[in-house]
C-alpha atoms as a PDB file:
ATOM      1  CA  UNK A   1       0.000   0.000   0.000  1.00  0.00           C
ATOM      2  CA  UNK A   2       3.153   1.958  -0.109  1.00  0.00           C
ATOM      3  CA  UNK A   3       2.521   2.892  -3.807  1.00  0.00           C
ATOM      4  CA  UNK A   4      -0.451   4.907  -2.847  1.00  0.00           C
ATOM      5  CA  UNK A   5       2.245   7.485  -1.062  1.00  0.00           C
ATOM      6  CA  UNK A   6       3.813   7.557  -4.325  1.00  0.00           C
ATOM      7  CA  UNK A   7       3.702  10.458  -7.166  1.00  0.00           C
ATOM      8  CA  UNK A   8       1.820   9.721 -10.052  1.00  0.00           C
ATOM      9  CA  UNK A   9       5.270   9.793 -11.865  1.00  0.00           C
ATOM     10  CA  UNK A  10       6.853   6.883  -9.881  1.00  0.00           C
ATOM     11  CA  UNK A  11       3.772   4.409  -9.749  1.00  0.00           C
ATOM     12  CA  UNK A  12       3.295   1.617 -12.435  1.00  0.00           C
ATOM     13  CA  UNK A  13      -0.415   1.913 -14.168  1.00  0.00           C
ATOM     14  CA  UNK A  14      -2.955   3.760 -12.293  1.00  0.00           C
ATOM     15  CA  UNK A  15      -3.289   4.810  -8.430  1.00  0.00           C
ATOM     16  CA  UNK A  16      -5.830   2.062  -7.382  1.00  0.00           C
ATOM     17  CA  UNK A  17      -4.249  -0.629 -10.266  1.00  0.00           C
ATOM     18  CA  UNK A  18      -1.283  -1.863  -8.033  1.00  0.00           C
ATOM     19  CA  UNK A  19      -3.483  -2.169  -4.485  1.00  0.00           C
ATOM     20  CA  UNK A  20      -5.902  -4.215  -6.542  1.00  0.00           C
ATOM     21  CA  UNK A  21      -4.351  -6.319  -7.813  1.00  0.00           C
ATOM     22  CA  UNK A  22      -2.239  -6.887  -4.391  1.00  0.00           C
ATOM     23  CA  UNK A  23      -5.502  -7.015  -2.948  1.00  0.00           C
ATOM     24  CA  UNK A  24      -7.013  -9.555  -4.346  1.00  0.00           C
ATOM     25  CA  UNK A  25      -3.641 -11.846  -4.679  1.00  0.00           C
ATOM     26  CA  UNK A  26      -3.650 -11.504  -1.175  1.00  0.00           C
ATOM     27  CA  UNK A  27      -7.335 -12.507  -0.574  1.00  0.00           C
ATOM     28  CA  UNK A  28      -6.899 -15.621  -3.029  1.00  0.00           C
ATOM     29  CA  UNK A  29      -3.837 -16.621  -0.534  1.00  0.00           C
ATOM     30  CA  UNK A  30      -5.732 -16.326   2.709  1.00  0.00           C
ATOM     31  CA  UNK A  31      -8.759 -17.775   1.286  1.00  0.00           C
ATOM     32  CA  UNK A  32      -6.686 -20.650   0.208  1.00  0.00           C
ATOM     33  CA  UNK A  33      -5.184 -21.267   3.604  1.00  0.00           C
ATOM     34  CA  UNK A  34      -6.513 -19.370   6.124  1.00  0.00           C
ATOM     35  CA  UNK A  35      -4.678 -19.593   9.216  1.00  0.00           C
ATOM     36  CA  UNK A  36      -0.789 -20.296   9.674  1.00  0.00           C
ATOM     37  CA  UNK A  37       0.716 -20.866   5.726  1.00  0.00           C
ATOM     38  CA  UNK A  38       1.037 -24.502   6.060  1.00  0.00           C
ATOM     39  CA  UNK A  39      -0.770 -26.117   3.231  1.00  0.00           C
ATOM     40  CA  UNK A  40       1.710 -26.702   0.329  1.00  0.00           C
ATOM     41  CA  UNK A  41      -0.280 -26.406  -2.807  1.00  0.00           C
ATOM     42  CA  UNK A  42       0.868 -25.528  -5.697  1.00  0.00           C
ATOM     43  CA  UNK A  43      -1.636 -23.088  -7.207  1.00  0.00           C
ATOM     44  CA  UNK A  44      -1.216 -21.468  -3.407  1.00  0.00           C
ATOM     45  CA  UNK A  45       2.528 -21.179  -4.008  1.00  0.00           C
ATOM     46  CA  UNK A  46       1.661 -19.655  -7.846  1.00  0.00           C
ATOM     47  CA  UNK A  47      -0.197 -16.528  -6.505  1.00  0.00           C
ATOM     48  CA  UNK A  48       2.418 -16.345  -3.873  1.00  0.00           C
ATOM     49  CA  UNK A  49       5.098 -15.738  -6.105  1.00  0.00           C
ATOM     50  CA  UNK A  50       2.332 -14.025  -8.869  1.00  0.00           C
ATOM     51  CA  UNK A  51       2.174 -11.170  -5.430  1.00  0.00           C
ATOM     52  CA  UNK A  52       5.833 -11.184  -4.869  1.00  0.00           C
ATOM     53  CA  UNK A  53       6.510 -10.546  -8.963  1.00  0.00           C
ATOM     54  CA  UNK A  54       3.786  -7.882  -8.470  1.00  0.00           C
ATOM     55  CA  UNK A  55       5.422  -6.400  -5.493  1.00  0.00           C
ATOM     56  CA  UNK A  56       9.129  -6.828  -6.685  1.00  0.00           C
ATOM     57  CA  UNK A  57       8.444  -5.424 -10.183  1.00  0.00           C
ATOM     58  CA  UNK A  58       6.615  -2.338  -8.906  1.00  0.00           C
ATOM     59  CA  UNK A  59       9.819  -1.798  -6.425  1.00  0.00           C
ATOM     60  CA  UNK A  60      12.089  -1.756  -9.631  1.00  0.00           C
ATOM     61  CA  UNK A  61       9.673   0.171 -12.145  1.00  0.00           C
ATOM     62  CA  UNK A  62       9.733   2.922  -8.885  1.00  0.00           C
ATOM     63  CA  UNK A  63      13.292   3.038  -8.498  1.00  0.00           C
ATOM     64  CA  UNK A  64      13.917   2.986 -12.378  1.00  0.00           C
ATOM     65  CA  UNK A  65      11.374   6.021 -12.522  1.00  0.00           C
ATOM     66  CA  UNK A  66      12.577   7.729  -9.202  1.00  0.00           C
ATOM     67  CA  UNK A  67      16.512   7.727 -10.627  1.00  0.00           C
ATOM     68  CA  UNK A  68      15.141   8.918 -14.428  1.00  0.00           C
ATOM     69  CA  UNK A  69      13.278  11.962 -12.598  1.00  0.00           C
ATOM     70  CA  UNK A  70      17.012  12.636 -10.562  1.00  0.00           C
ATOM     71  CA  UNK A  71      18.820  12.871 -13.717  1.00  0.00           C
ATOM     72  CA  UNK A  72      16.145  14.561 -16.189  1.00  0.00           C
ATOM     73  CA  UNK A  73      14.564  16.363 -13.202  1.00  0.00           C
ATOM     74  CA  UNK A  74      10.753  15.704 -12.415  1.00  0.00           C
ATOM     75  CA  UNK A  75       7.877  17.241  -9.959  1.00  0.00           C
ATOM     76  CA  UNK A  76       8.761  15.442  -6.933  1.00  0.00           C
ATOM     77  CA  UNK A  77      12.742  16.605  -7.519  1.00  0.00           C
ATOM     78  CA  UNK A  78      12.836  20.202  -6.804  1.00  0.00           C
ATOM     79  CA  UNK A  79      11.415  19.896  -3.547  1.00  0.00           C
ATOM     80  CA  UNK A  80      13.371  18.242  -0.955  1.00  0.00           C
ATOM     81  CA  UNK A  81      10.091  17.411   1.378  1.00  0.00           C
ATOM     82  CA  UNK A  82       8.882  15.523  -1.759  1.00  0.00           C
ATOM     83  CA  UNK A  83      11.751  13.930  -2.974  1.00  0.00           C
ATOM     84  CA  UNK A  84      12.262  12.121   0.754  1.00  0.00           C
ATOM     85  CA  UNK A  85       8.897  11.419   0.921  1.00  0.00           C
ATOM     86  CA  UNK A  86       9.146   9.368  -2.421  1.00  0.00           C
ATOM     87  CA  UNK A  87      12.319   8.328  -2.241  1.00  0.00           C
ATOM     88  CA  UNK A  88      11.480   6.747   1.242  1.00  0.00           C
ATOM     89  CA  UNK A  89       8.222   5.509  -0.303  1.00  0.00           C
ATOM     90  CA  UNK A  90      10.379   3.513  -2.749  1.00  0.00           C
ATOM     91  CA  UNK A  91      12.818   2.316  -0.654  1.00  0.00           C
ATOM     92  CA  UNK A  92      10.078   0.997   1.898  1.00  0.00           C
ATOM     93  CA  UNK A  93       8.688  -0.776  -0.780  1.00  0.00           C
ATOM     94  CA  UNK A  94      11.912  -1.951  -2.040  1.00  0.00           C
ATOM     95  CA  UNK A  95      12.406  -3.778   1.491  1.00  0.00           C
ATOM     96  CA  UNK A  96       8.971  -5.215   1.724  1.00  0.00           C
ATOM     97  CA  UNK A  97       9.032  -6.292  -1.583  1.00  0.00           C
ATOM     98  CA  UNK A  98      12.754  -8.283  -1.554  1.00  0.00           C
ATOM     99  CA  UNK A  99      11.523  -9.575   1.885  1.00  0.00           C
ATOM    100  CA  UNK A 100       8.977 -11.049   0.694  1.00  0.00           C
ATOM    101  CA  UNK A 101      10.620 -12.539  -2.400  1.00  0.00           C
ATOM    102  CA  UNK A 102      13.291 -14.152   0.334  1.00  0.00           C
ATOM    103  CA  UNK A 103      10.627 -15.436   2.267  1.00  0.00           C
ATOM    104  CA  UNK A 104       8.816 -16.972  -0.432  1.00  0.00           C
ATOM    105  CA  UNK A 105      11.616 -18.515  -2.434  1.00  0.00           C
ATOM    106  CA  UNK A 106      13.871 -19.612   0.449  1.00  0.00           C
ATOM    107  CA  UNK A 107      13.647 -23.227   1.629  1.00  0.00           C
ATOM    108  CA  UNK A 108      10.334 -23.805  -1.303  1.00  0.00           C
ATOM    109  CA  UNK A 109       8.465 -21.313   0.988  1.00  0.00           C
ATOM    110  CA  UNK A 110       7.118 -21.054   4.430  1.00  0.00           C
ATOM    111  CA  UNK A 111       4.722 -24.243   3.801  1.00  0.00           C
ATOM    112  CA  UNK A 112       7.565 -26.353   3.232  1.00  0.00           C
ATOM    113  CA  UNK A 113       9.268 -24.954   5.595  1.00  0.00           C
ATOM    114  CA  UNK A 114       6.732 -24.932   8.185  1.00  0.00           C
ATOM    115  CA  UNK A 115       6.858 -29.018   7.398  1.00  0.00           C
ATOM    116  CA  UNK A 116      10.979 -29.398   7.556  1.00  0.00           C
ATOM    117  CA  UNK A 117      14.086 -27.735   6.558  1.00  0.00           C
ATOM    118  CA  UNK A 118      16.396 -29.001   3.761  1.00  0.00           C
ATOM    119  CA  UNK A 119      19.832 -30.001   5.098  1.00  0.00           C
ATOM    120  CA  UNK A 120      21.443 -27.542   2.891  1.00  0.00           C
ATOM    121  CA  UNK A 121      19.185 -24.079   3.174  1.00  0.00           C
ATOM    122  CA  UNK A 122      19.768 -20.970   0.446  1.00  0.00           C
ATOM    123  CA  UNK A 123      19.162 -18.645   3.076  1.00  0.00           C
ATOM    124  CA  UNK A 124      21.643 -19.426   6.052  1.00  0.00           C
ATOM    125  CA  UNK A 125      20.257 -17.804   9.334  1.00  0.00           C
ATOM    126  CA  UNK A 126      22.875 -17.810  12.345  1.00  0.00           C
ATOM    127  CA  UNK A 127      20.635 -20.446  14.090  1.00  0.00           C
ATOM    128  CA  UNK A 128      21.230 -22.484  11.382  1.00  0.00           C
ATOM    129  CA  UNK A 129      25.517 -21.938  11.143  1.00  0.00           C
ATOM    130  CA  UNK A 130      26.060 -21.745  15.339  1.00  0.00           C
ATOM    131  CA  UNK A 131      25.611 -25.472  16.800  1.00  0.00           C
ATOM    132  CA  UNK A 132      25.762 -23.802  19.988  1.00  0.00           C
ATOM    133  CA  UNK A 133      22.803 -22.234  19.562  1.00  0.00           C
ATOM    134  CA  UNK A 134      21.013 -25.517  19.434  1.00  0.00           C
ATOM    135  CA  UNK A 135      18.295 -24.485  17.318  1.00  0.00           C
ATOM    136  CA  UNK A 136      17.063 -27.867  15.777  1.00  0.00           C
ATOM    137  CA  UNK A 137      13.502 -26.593  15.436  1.00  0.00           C
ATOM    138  CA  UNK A 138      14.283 -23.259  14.499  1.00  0.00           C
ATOM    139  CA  UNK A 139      12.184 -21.791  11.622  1.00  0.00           C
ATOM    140  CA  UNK A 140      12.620 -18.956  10.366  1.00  0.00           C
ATOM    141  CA  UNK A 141       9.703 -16.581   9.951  1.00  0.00           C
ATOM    142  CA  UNK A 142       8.328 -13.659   8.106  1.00  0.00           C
ATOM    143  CA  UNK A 143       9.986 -11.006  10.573  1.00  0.00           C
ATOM    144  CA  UNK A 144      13.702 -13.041   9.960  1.00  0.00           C
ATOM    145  CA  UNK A 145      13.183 -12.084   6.100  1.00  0.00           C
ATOM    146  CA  UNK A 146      12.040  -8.504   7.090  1.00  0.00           C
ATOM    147  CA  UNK A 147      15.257  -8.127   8.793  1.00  0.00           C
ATOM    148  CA  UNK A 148      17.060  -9.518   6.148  1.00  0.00           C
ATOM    149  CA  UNK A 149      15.520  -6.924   3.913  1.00  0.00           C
ATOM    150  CA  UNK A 150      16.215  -4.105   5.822  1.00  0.00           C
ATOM    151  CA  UNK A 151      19.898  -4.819   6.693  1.00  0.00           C
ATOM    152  CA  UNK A 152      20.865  -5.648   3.031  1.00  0.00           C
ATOM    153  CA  UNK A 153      19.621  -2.512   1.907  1.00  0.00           C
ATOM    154  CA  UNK A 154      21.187  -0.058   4.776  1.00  0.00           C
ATOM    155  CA  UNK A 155      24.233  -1.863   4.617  1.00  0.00           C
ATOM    156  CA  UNK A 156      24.200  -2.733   1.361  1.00  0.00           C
ATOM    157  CA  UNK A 157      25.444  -6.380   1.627  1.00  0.00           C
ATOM    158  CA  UNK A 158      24.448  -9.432   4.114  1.00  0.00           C
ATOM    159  CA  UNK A 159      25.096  -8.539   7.837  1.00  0.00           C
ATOM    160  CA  UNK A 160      24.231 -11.898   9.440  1.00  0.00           C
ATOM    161  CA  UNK A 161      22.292 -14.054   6.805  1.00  0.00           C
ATOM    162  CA  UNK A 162      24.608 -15.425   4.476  1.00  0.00           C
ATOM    163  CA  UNK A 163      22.958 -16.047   0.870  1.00  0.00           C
ATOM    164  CA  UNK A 164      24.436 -19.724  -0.342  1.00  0.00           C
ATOM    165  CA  UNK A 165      22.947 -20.354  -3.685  1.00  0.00           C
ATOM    166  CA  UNK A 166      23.034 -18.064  -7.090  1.00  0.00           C
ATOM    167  CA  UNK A 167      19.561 -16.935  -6.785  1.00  0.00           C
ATOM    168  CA  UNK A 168      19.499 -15.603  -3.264  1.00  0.00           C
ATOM    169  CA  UNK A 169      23.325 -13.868  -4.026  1.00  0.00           C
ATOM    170  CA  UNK A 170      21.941 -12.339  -6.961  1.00  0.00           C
ATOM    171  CA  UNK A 171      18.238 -11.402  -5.712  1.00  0.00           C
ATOM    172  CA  UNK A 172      21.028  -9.690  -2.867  1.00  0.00           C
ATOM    173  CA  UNK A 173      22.659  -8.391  -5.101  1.00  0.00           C
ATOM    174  CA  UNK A 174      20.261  -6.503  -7.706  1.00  0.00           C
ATOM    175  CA  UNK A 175      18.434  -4.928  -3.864  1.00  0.00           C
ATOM    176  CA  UNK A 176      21.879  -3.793  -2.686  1.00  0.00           C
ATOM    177  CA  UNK A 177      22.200  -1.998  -6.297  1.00  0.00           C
ATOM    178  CA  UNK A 178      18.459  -0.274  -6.427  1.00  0.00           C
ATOM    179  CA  UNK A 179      19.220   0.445  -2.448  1.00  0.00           C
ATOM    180  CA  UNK A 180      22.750   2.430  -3.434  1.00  0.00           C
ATOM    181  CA  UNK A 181      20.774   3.700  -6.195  1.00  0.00           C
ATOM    182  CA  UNK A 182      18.089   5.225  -4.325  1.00  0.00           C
ATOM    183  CA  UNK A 183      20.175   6.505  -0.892  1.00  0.00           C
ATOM    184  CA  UNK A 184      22.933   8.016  -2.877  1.00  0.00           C
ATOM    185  CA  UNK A 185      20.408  10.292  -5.756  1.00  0.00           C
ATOM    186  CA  UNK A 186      18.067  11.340  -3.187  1.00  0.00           C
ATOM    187  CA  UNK A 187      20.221  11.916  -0.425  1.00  0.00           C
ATOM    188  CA  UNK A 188      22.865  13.764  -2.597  1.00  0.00           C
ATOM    189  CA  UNK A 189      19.553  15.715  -4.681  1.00  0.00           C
ATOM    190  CA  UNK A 190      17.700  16.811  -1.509  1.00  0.00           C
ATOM    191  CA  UNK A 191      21.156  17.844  -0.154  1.00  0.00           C
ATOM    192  CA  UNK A 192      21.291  20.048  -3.420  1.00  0.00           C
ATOM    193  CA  UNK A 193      17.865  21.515  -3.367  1.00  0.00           C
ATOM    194  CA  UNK A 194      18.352  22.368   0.232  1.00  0.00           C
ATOM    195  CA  UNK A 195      21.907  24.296  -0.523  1.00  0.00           C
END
């Protein structure tokens, strides 16, 4: 619902097109499995990662739109209240939307993983690395990802979650670039139209 903050200029199709379509994604998923997410079903895990595309590609059209309005100049650019209020606007949704993309494609999901762990997980969670930690029945959950999220793109690589597989080191990767992206124009723009 973060796109709703969002200038005209840096939102993909229409103001109410994107919470629609979110909308009733989500409604689809908690119909299907209302509850914990435990049921592994395969058109379940479909509109999971249909809402994560949605959420991920809006993140990216933002950020692609947000940096083109930096360097070209745009509406929301010559006013420094603006530009952090849409350049926060993206990033938030940038987080969400990775963190949710890490929680859905890590381990085949939380429905698999609410029924085991592999031996060998993509996402490797200090619980998981520290055998002195004795976490055997350790999951992780949503808020695990969220932090994830958030520290990848404020520090701009992994802090204490190391990615082991080519997807989640390049999924890591491509958020760490949109994050630099994003902190460095708007910081260094609203910095200009303050001076």
């Amino acid at each position: 619902m973060l796109t709703l903050l969002l200038p005209d200029d840096l939102r993909l199709g229409p103001r109410w097109a994107l919470p629609l379509a979110e909308g009733l994604l989500l409604v689809v998923l908690i119909s299907g499995d209302p509850g914990r997410i435990s049921r592994r079903s395969t058109v379940l895990r479909s509109v999971a990662i249909a809402l994560v595309v949605v959420l991920a590609g809006s993140a990216i059209w933002s950020t692609i739109q947000l940096i083109d309005d930096l360097i070209h100049g745009g509406h929301e650019t010559n006013s420094a209240n603006a530009l952090l209020l849409a350049g926060g606007s993206v990033w938030a949704t940038t987080v969400l939307a990775f963190s949710l993309l890490y929680f859905e494609l890590d381990s085949g999901g939380p429905a698999a993983r609410a029924h085991h762990l592999p031996p060998t997980p993509a996402l490797a969670f200090p619980q998981q690395l520290s055998p002195e930690l004795n976490a055997e029945h350790w999951r992780p959950q949503y808020i695990d990802y969220l932090y994830l999220g958030f520290t990848n793109s404020t520090a701009l690589s992994p802090t204490d979650v190391m990615p082991l597989v080519p997807w989640a080191k390049s999924i890591m990767t491509l958020q760490s670039i949109l994050s630099l992206m994003i902190l460095g124009l708007v910081v260094a723009r609203a910095v200009n139209v303050l001076a």
